[in-house]
N, C-alpha and C. Protein backbone atom coordinates (compact mmCIF):
# COMPACT_ATOMS: atom_id res chain seq x y z
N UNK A 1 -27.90 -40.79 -11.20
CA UNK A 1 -29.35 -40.84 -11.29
C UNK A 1 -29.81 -41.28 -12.67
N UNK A 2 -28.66 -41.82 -13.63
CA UNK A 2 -29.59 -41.99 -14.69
C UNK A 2 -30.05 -43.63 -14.77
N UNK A 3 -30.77 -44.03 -16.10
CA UNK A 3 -31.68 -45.26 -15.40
C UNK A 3 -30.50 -46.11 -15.77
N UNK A 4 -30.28 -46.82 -14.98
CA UNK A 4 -29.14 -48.33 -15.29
C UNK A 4 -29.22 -49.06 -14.79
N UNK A 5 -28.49 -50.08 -14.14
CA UNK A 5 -28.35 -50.87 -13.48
C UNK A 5 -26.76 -51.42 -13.49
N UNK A 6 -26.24 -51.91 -12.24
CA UNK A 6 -24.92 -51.57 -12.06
C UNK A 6 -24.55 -52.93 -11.34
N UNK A 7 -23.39 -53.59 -13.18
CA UNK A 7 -23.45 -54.81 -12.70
C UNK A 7 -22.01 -55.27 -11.73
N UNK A 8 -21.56 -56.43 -11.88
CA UNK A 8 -20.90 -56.77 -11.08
C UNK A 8 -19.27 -55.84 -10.56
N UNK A 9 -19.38 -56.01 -12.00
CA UNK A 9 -17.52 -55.12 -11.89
C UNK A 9 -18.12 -53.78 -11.43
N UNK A 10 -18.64 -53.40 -11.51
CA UNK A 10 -19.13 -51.77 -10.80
C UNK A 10 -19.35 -50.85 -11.95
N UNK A 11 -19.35 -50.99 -13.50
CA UNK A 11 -19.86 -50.26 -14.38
C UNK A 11 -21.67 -50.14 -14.10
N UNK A 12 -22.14 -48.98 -15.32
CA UNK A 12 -23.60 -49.55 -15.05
C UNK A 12 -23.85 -50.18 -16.71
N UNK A 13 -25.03 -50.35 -16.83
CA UNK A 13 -25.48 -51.08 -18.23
C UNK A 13 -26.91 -50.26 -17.79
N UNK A 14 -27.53 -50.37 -19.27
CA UNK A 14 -28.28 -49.73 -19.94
C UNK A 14 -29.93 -50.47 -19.14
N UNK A 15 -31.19 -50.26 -18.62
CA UNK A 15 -31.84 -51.60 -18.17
C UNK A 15 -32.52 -51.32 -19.81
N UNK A 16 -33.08 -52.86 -19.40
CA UNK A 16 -33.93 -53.26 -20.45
C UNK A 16 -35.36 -53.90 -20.06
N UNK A 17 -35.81 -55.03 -20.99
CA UNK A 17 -37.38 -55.68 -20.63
C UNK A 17 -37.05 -56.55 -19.82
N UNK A 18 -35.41 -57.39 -19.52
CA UNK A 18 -35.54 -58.34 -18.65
C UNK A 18 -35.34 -57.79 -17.50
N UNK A 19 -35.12 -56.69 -17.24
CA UNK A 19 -34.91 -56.18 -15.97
C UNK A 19 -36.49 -55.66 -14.79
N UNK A 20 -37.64 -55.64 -15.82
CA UNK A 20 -38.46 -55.59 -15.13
C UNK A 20 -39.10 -57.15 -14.19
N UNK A 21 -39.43 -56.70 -13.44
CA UNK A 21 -40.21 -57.69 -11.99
C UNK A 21 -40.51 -58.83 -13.03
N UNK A 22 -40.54 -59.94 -12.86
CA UNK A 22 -41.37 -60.84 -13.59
C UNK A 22 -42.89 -61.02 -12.76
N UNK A 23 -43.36 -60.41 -11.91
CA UNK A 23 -44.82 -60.04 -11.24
C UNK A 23 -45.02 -59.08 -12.55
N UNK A 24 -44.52 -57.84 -12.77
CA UNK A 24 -44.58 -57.21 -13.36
C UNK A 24 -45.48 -57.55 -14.64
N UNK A 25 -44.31 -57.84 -15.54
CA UNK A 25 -44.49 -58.64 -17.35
C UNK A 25 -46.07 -59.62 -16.94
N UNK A 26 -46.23 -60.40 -15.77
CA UNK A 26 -47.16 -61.35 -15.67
C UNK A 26 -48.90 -60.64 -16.14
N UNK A 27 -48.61 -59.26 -14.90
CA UNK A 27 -49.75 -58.34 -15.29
C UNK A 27 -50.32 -57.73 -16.19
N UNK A 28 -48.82 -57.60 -17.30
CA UNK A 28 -49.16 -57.14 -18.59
C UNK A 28 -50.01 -58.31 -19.31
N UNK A 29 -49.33 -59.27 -19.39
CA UNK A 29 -49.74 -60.73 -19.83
C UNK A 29 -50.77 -61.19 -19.73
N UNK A 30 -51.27 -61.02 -18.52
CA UNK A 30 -52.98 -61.22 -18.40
C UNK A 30 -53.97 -60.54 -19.47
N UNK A 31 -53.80 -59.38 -19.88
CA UNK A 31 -54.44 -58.58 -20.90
C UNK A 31 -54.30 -58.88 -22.20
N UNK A 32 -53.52 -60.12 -22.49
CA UNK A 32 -53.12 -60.37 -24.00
C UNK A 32 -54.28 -61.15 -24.32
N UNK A 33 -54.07 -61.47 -25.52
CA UNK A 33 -54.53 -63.12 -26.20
C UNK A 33 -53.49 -64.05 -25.86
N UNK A 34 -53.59 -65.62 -25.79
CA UNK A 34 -52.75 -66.80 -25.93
C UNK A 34 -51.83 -66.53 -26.62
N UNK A 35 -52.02 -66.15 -28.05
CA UNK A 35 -50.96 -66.21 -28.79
C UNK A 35 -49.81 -65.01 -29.04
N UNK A 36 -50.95 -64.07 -28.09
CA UNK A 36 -49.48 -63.16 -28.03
C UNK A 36 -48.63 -63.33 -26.78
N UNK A 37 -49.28 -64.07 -26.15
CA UNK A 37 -48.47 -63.98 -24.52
C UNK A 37 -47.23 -65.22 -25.67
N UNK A 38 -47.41 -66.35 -26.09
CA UNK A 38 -46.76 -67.09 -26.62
C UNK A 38 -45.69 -66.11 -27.65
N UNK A 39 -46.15 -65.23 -28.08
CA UNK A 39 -44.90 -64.73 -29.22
C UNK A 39 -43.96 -64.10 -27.92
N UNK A 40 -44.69 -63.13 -26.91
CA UNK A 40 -43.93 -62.38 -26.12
C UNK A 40 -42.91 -62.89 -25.70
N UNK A 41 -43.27 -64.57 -25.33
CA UNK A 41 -42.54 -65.31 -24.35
C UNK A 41 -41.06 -65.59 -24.97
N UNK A 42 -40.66 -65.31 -26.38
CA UNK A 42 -39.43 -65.33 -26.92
C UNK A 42 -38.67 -64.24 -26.53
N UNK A 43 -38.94 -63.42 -25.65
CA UNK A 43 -38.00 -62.07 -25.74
C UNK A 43 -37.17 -61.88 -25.00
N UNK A 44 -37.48 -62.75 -24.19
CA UNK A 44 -36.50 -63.23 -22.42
C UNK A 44 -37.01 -64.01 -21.75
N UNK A 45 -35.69 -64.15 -20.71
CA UNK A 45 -35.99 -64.82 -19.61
C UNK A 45 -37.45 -64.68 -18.53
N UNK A 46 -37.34 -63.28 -18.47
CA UNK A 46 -38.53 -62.96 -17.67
C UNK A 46 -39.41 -63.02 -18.08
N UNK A 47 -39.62 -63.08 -19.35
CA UNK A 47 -41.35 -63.06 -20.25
C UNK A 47 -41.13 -64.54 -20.10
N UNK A 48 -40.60 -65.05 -20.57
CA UNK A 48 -40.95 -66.58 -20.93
C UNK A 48 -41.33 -67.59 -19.45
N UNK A 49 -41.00 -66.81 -18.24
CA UNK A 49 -41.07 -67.12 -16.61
C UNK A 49 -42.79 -66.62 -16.44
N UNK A 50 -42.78 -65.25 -17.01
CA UNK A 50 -43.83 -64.86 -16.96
C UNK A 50 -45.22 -65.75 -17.62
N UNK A 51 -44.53 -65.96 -18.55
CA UNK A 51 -45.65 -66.43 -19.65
C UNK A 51 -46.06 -67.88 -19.45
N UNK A 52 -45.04 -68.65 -18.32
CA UNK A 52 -45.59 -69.98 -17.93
C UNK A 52 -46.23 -70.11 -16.12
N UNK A 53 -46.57 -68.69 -16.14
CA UNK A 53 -47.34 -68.41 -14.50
C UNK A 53 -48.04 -69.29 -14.53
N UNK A 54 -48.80 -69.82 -13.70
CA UNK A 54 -50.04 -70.79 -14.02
C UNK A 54 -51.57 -69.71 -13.90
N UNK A 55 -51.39 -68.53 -13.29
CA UNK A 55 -52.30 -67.76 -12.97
C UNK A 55 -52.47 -67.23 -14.09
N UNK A 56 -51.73 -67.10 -15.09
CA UNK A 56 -51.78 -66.57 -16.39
C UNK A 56 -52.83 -67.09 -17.25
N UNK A 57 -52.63 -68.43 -17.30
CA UNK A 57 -53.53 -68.99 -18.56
C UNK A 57 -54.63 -69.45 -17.77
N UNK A 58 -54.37 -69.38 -16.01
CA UNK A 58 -55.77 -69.46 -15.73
C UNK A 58 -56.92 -68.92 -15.82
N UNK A 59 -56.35 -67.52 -16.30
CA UNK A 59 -57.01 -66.63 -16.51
C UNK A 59 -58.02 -66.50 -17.66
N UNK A 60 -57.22 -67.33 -18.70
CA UNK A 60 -57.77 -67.17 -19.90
C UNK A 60 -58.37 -68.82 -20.37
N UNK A 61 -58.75 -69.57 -18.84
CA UNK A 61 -59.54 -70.91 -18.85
C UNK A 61 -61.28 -70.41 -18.52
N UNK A 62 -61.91 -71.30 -19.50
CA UNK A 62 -63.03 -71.54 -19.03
C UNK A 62 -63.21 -71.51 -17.30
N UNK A 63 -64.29 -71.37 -16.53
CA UNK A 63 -64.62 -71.49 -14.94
C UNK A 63 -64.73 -73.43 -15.20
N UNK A 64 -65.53 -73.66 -15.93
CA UNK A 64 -65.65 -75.57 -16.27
C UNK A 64 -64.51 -76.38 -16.78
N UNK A 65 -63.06 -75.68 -17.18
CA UNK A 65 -62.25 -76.63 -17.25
C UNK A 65 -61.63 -77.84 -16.88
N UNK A 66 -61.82 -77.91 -15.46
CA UNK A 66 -61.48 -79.58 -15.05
C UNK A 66 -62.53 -80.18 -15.53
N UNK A 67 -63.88 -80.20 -15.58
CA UNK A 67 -65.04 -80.96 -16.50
C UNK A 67 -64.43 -80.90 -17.57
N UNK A 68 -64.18 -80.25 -18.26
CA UNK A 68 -64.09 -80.05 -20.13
C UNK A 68 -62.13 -81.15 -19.79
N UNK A 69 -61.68 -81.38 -18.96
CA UNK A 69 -60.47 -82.25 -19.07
C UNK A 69 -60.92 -83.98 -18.63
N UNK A 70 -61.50 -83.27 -18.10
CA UNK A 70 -62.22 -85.01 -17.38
C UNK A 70 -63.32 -85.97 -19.13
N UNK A 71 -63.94 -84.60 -19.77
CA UNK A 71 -64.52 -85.09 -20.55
C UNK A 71 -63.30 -85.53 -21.80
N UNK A 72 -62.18 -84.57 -21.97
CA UNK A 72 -61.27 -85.14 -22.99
C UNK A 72 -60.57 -86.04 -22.49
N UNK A 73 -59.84 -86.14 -21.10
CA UNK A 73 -59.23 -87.12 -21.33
C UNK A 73 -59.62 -88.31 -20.37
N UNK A 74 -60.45 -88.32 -19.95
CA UNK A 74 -60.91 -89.06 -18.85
C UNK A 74 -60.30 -88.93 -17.43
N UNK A 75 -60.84 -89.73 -16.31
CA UNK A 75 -60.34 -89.92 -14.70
C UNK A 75 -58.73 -89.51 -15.19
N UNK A 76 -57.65 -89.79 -15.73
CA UNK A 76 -56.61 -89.53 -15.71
C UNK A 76 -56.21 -88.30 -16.04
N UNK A 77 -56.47 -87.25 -16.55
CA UNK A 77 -56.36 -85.87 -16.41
C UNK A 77 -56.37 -85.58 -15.07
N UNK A 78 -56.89 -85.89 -14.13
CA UNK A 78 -56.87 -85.20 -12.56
C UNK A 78 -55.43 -85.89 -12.00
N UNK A 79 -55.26 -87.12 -12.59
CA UNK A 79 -53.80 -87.23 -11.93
C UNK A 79 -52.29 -86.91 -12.84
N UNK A 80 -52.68 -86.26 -13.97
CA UNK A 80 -51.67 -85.85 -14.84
C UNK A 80 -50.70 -84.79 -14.56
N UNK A 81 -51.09 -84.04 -13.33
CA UNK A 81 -50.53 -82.63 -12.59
C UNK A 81 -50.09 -81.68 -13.91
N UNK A 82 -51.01 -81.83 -14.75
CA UNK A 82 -50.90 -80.83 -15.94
C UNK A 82 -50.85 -79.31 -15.36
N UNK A 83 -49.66 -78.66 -16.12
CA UNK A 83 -49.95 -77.07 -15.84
C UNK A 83 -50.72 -76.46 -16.72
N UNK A 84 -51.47 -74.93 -16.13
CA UNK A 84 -52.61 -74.82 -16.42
C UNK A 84 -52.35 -74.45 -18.10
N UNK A 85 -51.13 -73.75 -18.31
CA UNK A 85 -50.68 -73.69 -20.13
C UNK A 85 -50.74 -74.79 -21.02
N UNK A 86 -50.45 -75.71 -20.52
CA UNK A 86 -50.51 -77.44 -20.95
C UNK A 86 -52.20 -77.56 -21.22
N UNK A 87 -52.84 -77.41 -19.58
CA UNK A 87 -54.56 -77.38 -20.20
C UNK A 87 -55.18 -76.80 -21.71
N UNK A 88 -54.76 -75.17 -21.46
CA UNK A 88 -55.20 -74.55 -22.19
C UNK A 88 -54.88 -75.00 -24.14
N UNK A 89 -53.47 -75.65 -24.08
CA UNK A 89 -53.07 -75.61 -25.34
C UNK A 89 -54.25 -77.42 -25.88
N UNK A 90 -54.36 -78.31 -24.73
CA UNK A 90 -55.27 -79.30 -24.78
C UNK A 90 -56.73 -79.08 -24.88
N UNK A 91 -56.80 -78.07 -24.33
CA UNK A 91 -58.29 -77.89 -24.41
C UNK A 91 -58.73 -76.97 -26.08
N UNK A 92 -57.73 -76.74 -26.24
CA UNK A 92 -57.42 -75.35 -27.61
C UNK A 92 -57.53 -76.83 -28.64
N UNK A 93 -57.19 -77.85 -28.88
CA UNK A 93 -57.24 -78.97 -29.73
C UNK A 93 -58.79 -79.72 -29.70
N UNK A 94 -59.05 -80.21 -30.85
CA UNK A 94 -60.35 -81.02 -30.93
C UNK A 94 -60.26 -82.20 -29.76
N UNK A 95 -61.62 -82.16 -29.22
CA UNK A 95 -61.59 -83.28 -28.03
C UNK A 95 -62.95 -84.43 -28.25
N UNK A 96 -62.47 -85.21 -29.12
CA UNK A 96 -64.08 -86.04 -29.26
C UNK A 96 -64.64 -86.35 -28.01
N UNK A 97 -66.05 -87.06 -27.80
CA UNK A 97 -66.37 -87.28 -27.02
C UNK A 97 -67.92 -88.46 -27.43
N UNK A 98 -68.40 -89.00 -26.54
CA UNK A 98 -69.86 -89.50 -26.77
C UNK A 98 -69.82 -90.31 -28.15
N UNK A 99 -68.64 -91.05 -27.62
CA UNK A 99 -68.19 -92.16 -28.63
C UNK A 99 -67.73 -91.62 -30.41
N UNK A 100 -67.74 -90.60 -29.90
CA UNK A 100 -67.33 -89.79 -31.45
C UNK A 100 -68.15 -89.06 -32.19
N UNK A 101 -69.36 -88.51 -31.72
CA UNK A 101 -70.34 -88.30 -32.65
C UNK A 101 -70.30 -86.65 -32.10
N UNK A 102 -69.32 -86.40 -30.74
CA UNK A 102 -69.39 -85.10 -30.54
C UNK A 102 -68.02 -84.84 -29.90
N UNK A 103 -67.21 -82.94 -30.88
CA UNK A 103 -65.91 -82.46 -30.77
C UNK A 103 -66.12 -81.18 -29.91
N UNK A 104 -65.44 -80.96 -29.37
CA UNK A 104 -65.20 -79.23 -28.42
C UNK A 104 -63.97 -79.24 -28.50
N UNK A 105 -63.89 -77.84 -28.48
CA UNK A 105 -62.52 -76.98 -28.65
C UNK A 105 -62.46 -75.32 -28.02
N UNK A 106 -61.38 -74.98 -27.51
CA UNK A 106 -61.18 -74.13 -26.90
C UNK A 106 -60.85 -72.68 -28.09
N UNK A 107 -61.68 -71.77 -28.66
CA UNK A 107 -60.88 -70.85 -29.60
C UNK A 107 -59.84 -70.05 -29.21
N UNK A 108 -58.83 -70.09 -29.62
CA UNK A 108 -57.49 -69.76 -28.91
C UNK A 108 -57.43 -68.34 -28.68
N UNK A 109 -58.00 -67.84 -29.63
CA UNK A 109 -57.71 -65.99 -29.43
C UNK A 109 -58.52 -65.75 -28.30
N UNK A 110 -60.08 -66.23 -28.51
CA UNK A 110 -60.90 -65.81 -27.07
C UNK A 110 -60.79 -66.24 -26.10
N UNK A 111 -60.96 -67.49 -26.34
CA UNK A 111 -60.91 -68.39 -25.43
C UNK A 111 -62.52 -68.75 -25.34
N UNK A 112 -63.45 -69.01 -26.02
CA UNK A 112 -64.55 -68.64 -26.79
C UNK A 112 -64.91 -70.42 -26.90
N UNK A 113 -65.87 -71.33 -26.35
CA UNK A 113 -66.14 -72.54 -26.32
C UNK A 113 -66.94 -73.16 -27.47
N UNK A 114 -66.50 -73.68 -28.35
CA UNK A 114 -67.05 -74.27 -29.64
C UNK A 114 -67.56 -76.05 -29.66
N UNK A 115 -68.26 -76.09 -30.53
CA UNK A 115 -68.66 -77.61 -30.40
C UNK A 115 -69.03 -77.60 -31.57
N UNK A 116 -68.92 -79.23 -31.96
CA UNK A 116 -69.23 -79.65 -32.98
C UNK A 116 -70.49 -80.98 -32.48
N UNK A 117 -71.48 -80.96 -33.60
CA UNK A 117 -72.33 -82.39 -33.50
C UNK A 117 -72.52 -82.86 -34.47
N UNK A 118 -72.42 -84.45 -34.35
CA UNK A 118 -72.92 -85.24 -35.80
C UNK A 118 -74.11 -85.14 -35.64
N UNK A 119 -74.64 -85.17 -36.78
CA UNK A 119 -76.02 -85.05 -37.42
C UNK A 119 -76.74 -86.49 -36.78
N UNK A 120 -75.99 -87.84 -36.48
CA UNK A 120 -76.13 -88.60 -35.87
C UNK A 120 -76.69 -88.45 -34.35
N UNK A 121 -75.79 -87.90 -33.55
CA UNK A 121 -76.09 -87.84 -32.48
C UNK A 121 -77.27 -86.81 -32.03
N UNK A 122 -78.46 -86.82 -32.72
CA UNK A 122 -79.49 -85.17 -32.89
C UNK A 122 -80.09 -86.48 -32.88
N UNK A 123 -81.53 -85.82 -32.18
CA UNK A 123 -83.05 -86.58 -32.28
C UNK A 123 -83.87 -85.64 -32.29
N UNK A 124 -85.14 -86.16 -32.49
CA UNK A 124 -86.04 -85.22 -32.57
C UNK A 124 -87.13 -85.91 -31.68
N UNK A 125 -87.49 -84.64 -30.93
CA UNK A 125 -88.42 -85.33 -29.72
C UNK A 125 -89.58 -85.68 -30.02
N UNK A 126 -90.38 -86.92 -29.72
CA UNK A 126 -91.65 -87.32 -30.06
C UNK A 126 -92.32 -87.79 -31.00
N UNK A 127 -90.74 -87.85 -32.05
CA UNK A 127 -90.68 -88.04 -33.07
C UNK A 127 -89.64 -89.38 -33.68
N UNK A 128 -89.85 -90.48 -32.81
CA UNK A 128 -88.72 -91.35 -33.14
C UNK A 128 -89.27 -92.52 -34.23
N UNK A 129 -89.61 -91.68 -35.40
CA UNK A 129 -90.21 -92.52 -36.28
C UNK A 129 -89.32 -92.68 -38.04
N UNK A 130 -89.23 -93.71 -38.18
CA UNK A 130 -88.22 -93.51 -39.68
C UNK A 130 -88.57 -93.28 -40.57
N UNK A 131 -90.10 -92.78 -40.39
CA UNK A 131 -90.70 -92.18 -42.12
C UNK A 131 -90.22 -90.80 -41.34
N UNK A 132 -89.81 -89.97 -40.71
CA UNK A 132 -89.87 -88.57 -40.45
C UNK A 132 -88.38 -88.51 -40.37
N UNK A 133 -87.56 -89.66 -39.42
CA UNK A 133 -86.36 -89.21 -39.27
C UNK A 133 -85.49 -89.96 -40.19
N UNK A 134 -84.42 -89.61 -40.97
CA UNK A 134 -83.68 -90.61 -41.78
C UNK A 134 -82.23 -89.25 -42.30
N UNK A 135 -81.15 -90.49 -41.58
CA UNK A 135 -79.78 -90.21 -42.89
C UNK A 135 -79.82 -90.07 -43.70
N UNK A 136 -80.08 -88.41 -44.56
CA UNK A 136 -79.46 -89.16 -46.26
C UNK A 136 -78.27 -87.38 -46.28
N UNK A 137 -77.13 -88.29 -46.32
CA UNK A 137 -76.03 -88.22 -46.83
C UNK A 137 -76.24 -86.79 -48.20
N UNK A 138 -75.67 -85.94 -47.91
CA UNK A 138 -75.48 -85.40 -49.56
C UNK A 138 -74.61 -84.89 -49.59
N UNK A 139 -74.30 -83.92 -51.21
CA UNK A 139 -72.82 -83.48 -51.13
C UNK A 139 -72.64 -82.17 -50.94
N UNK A 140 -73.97 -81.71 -50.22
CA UNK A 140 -73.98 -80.31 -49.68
C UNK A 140 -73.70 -80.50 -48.63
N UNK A 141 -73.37 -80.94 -47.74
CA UNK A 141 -73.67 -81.54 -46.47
C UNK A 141 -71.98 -80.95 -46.39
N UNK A 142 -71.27 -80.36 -45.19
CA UNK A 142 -70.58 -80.45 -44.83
C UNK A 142 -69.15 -81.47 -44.96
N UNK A 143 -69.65 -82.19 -44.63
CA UNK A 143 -69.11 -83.72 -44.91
C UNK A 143 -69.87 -84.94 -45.20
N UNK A 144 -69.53 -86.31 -45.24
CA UNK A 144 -70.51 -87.23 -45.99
C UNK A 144 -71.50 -87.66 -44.34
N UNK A 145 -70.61 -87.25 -43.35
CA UNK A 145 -71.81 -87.20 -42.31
C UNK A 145 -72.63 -86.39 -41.97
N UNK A 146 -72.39 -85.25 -42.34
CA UNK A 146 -73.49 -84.21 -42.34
C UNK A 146 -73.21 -83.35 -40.34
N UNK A 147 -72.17 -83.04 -40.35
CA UNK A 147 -71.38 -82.49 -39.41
C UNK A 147 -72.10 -80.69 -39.45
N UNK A 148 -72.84 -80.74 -38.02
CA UNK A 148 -73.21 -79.20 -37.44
C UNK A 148 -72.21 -78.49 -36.82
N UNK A 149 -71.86 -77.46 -37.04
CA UNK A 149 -70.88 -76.74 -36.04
C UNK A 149 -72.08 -75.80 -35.13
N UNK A 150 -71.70 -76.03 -33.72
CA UNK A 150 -72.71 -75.00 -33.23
C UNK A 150 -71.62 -74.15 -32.44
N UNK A 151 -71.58 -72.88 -32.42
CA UNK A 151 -70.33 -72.18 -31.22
C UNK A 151 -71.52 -71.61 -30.68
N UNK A 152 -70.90 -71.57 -29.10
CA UNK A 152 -71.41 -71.35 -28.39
C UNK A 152 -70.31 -70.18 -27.76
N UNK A 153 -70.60 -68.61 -26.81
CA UNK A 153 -69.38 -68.34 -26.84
C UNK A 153 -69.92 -68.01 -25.54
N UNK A 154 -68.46 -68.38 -24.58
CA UNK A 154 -68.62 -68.41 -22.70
C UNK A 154 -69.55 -67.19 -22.25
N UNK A 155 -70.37 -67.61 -21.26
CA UNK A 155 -71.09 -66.41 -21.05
C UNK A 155 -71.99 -66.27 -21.97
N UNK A 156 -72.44 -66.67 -22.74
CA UNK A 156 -73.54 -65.90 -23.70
C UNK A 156 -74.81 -66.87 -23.16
C-alpha cells in the first residue's frame, strides 16, 4: 500500500510529477501565467505534453484572436494551421498594421491587449485645418515621431 509504482522487472519506484495524468498537470496549467506554464514545461515529459495542449493557451487568448491574426499576418494566417501556443507567442510580439502608423501586442503575463499609435495616424474631427493641426517633432516626444502608447486591458 505504499505510494509507488511498479515497474517492469516487478520492483516498485518511488512516483513522481511525471507520473501524474497529463489531463491532470493541464488543469493546473490553466491557472498559471504564459511564462510560468513555459518554465514548468522543462520538468518533464508530461508538463511539457501538458504545456503544448492547445486548450491551454486557448485559454489565455483574447475571444478576437483570429481577427488580431488576420490583422498581423494577413489572409494567410487562416491557412498556416498555427497551434494555438504558436498564436499566443505571435500575438505576444509587436504586430504593425495600417501601413505602419499602428502596433498591438499581446502582454504576456496577462494577456492584457496593448496598442500603440503614431501621432500621425490621429485626426481631429472638424478640424482638418493646418493652422490648428501640424507635426512638430520634439525631443520630449517619445520618439522623433511622437509615438502614443494607449493600453487598453481585455474587458475593460
Amino acid at each position: 500500500m505504499g505510494a509507488g509504482v511498479s515497474s517492469m522487472d516487478g520492483r516498485e519506484r518511488p512516483t513522481g510529477l511525471g507520473d501524474l495524468p497529463e489531463s491532470c498537470v493541464a488543469e493546473v496549467l490553466l491557472r498559471l501565467d504564459p511564462p510560468e506554464i513555459g518554465r514548468l514545461a522543462g520538468l518533464s515529459r508530461t508538463f511539457r505534453g501538458a504545456a503544448s495542449a492547445d486548450y491551454v493557451w486557448e485559454a489565455k487568448l483574447p475571444r478576437n484572436y483570429r481577427y488580431l491574426m488576420e490583422t498581423a499576418l494577413g489572409e494567410e494566417s487562416s491557412r498556416r494551421g498555427l497551434g494555438k501556443r504558436e498564436i499566443f507567442a505571435r500575438l505576444c510580439q509587436r504586430n504593425r498594421f495600417d501601413a505602419g502608423k499602428k502596433e498591438f501586442w499581446l502582454e504576456k503575463y496577462s494577456g492584457g491587449f496593448c496598442m500603440l499609435i503614431s501621432s500621425k495616424a490621429l485626426s481631429i474631427t472638424g478640424i482638418d485645418d493646418r493652422r490648428y493641426w501640424n507635426f512638430i517633432p520634439t525631443g520630449e516626444s517619445r520618439a522623433a515621431n511622437g509615438l502614443v502608447d494607449l493600453f487598453a486591458r481585455q474587458g475593460a
